[in-house]
C-alpha atoms as a PDB file:
ATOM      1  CA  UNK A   1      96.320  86.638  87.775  1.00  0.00           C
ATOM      2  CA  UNK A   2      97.761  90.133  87.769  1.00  0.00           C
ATOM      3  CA  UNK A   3      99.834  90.803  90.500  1.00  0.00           C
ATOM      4  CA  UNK A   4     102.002  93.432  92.465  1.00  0.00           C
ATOM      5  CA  UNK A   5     105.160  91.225  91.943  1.00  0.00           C
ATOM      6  CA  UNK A   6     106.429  89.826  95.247  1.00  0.00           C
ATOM      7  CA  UNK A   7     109.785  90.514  96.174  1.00  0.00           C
ATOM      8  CA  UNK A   8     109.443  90.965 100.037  1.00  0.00           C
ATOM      9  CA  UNK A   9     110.492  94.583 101.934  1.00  0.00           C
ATOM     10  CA  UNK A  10     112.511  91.848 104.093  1.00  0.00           C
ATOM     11  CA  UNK A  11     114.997  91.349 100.473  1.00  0.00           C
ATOM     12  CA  UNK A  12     115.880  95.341 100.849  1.00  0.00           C
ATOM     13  CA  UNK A  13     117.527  94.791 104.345  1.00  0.00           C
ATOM     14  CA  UNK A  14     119.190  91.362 103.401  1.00  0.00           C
ATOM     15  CA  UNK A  15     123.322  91.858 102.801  1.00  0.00           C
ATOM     16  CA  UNK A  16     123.509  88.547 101.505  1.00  0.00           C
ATOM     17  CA  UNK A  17     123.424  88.671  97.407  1.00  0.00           C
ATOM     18  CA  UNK A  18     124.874  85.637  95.260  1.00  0.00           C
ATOM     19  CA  UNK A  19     123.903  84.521  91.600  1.00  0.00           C
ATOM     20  CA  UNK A  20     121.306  81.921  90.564  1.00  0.00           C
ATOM     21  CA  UNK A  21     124.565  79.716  89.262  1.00  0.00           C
ATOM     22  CA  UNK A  22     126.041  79.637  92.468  1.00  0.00           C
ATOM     23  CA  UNK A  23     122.686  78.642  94.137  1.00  0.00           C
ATOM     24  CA  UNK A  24     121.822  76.220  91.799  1.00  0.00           C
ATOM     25  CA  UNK A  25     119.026  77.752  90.751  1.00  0.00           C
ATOM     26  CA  UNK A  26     116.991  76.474  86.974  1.00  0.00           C
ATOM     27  CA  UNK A  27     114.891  78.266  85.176  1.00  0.00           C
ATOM     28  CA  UNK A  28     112.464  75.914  82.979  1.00  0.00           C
ATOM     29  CA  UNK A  29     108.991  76.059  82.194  1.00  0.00           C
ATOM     30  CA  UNK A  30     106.277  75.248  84.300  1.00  0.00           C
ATOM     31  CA  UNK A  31     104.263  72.171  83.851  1.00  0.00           C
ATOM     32  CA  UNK A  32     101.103  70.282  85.201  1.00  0.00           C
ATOM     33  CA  UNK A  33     102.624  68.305  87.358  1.00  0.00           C
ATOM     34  CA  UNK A  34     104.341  71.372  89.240  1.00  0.00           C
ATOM     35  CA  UNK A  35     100.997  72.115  90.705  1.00  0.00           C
ATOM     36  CA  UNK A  36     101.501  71.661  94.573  1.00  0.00           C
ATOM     37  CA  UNK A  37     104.703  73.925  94.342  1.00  0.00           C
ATOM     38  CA  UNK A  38     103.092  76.557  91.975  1.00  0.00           C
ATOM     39  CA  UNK A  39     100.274  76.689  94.809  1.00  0.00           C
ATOM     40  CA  UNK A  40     102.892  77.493  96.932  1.00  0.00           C
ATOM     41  CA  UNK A  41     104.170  80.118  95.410  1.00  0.00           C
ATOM     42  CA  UNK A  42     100.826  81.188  94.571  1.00  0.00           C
ATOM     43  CA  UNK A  43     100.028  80.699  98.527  1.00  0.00           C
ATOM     44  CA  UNK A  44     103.377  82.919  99.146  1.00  0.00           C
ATOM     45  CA  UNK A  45     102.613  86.145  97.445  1.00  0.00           C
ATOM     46  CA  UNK A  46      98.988  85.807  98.494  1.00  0.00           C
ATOM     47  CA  UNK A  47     100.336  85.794 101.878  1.00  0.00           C
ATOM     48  CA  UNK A  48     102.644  89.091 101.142  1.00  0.00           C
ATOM     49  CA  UNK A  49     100.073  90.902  99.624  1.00  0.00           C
ATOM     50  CA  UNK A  50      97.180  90.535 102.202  1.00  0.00           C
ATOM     51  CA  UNK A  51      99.764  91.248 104.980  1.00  0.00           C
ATOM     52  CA  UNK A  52     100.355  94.476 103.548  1.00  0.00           C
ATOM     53  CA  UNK A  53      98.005  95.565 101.839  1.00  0.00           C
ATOM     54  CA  UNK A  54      95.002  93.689 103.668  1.00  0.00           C
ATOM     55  CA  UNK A  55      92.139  96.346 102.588  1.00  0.00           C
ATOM     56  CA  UNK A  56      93.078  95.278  98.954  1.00  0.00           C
ATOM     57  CA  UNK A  57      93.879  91.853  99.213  1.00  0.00           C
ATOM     58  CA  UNK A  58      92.559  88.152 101.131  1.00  0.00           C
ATOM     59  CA  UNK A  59      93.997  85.084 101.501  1.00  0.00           C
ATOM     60  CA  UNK A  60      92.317  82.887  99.209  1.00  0.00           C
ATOM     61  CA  UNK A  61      90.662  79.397 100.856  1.00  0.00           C
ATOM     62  CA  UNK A  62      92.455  76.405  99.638  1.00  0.00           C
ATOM     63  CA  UNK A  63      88.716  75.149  97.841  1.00  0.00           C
ATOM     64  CA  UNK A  64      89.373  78.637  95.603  1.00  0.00           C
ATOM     65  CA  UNK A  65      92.737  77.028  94.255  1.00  0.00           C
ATOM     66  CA  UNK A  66      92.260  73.897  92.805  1.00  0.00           C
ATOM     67  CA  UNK A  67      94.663  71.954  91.042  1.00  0.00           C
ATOM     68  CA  UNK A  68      93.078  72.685  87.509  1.00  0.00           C
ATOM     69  CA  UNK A  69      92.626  76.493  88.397  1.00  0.00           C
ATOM     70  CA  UNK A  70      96.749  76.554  89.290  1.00  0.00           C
ATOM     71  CA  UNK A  71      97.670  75.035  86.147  1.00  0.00           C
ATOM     72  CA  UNK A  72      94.496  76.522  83.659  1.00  0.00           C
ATOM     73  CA  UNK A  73      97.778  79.530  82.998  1.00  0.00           C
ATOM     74  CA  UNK A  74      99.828  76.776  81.574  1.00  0.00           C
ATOM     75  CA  UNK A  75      98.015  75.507  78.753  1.00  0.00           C
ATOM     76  CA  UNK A  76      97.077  79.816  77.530  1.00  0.00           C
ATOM     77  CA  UNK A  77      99.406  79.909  73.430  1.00  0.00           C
ATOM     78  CA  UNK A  78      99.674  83.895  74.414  1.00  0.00           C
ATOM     79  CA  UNK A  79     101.685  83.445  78.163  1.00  0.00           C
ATOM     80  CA  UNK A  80     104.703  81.067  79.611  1.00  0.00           C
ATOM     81  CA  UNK A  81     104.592  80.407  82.920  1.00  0.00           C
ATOM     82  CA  UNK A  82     108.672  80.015  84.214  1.00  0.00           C
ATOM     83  CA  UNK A  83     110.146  78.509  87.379  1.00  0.00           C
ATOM     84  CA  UNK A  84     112.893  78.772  89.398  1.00  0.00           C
ATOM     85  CA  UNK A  85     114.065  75.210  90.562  1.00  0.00           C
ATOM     86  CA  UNK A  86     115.819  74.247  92.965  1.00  0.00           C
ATOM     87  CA  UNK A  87     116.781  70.421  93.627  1.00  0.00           C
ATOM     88  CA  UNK A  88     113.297  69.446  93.020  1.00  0.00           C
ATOM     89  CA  UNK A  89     111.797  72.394  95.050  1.00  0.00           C
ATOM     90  CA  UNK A  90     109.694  75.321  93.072  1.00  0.00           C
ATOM     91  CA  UNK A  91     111.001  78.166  94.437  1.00  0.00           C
ATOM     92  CA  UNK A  92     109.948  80.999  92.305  1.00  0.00           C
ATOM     93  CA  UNK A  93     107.976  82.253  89.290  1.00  0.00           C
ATOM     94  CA  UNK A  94     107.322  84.384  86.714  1.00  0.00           C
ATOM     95  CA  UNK A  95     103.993  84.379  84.336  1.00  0.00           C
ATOM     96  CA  UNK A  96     104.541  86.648  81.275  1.00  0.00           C
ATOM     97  CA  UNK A  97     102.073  87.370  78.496  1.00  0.00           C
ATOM     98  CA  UNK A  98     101.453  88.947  75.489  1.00  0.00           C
ATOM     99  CA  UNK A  99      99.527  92.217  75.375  1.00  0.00           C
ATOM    100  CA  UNK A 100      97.725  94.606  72.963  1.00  0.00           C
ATOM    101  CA  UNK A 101      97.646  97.987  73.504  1.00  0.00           C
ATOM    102  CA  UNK A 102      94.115  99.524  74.150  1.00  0.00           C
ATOM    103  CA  UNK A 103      92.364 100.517  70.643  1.00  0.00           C
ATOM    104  CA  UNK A 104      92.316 104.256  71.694  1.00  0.00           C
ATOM    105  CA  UNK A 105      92.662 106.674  69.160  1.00  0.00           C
ATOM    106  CA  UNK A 106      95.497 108.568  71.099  1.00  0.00           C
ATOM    107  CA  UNK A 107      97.071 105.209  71.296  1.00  0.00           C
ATOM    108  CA  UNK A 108      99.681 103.800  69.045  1.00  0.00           C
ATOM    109  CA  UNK A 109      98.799 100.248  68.210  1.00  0.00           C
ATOM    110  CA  UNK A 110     101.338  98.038  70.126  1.00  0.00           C
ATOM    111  CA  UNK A 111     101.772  94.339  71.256  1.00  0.00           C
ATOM    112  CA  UNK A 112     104.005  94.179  74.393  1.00  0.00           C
ATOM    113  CA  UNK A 113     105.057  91.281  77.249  1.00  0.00           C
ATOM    114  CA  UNK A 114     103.402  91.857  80.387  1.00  0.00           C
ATOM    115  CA  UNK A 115     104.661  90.014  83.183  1.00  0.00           C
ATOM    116  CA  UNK A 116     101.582  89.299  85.643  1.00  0.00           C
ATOM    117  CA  UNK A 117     103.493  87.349  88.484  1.00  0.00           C
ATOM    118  CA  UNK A 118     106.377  87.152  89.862  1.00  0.00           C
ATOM    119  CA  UNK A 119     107.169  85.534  93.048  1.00  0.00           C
ATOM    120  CA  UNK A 120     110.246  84.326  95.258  1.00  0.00           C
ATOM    121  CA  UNK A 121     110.015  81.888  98.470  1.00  0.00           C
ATOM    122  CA  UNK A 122     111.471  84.381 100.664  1.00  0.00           C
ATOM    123  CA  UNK A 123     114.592  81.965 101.766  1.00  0.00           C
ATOM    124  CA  UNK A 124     115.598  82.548  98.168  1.00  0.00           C
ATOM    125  CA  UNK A 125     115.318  86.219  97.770  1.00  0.00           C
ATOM    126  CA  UNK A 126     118.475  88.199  97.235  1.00  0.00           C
ATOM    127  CA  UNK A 127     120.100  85.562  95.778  1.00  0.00           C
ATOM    128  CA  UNK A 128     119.913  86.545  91.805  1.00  0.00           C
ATOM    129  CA  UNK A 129     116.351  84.227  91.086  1.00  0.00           C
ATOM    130  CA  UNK A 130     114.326  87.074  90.779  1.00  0.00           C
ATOM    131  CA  UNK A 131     116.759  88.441  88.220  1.00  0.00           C
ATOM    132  CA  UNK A 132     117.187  85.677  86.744  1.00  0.00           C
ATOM    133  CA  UNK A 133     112.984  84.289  86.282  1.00  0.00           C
ATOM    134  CA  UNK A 134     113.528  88.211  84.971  1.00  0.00           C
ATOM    135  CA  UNK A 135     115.719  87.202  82.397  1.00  0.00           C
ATOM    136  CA  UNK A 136     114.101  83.945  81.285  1.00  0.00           C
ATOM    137  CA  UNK A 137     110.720  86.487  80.940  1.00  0.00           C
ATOM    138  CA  UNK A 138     112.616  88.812  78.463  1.00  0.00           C
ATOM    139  CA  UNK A 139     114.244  86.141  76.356  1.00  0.00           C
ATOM    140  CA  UNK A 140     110.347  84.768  76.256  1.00  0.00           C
ATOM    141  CA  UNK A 141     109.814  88.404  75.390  1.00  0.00           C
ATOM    142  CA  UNK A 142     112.208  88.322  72.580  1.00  0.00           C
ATOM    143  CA  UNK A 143     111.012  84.794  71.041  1.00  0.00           C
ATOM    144  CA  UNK A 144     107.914  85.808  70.399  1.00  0.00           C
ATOM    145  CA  UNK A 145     108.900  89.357  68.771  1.00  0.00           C
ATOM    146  CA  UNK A 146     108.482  91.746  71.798  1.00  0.00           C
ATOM    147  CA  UNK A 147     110.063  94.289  72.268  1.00  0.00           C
ATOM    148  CA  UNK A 148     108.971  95.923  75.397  1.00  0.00           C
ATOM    149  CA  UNK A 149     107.952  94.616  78.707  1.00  0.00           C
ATOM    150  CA  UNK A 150     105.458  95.793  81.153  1.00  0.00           C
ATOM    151  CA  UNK A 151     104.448  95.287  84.760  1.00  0.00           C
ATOM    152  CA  UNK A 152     102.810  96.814  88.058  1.00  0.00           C
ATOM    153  CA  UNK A 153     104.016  96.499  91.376  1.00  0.00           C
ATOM    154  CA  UNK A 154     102.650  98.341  94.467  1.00  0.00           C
ATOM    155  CA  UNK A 155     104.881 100.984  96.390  1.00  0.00           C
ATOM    156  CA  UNK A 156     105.208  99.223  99.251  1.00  0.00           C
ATOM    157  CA  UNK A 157     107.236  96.484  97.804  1.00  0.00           C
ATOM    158  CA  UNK A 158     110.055  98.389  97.748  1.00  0.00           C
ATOM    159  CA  UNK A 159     112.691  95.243  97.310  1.00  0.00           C
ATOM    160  CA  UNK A 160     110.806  94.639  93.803  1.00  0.00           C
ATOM    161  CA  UNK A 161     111.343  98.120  92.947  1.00  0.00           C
ATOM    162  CA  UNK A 162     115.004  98.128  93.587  1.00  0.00           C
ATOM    163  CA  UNK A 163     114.959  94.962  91.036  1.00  0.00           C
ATOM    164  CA  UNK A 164     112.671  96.356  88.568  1.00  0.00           C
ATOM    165  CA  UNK A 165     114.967  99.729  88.461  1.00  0.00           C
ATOM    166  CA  UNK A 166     118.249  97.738  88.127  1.00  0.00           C
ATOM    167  CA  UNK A 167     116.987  95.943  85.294  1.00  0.00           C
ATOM    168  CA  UNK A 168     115.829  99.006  83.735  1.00  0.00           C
ATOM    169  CA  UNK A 169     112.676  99.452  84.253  1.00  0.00           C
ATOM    170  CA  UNK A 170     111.343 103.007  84.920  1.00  0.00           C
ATOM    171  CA  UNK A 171     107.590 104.636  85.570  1.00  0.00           C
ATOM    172  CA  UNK A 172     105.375 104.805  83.140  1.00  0.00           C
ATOM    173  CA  UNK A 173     102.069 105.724  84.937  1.00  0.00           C
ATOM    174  CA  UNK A 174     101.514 106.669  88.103  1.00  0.00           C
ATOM    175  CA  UNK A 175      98.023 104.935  89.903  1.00  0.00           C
ATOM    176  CA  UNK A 176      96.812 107.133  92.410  1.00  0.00           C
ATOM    177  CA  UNK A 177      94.145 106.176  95.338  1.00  0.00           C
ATOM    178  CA  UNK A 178      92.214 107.997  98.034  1.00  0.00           C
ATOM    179  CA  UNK A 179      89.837 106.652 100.370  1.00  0.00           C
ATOM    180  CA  UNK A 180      87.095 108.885 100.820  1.00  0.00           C
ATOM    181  CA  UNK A 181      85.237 109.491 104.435  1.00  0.00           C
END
């Protein structure tokens, strides 16, 4: 379930900005019976992506996302899957994982976090969640003896970027595309 990390361009043009305290916002870890809102968010960034990107990405038919397929992420030992409540609402997410770096001779041997989702219902963006399912991913990070985290996001979600760079993350590796005639 790698993803691009939604965070919409919409959060980039938003003034409003308060913390996950103040919106009563918790951060607690996903479980099988959060399936109908984890579709949702699933549905959400699905949504984002195919909008934007829609040579790359599809809407996938609600027969392709079954109950068991939304929750198979939940029972993996190497990956947490985190949400962002609200009342009783789901209204964000972050899947992180553990990674090994590719056996390459150049390569140093490595484990590292890599967070494959992330996603925020877009009346809750700019309000500290994705920050804060951010957070929960590093201290995740942390339990399990990482010490590095890793992710993708596509250039034109540039309200993810601005979140990615003020929590510190910075380029690694550029991936470059041409379509040819």
């Amino acid at each position: 379930m790698e993803s691009s990390n939604d965070v919409s361009r919409d959060d980039a043009r938003s003034p409003q900005r308060t913390g996950p305290a103040s919106a009563g916002i918790a951060i607690r870890p996903a479980t099988e019976h959060d399936h109908r809102g984890l579709a949702r968010l699933l549905d959400a960034t699905d949504d984002f992506h195919a909008s934007a990107l829609p040579a790359l990405f599809r809407r996938p038919l609600p027969s392709e996302r079954s109950p068991e397929a939304v929750v198979a992420g939940l029972r993996r030992s190497d990956a947490a899957v985190l949400v962002a409540v609200a009342g009783t609402e789901l209204v964000g997410l972050v899947q992180v994982s553990t990674r090994d770096a590719p056996q390459l001779v150049a390569y140093q041997p490595r484990r590292y976090a890599f967070v494959e989702e992330l996603v925020v219902l877009a009346p809750w963006r700019r309000r500290g969640v994705g920050q804060a399912l951010m957070e929960a991913a590093h201290r995740w990070a942390l339990e399990q003896g990482l010490r590095e985290v890793e992710l993708n996001v596509f250039a034109f979600n540039t309200a993810a970027l601005g979140l990615y760079d003020r929590l510190g993350y910075r380029p690694q590796s550029l991936r470059l595309v041409r379509r040819l005639p």
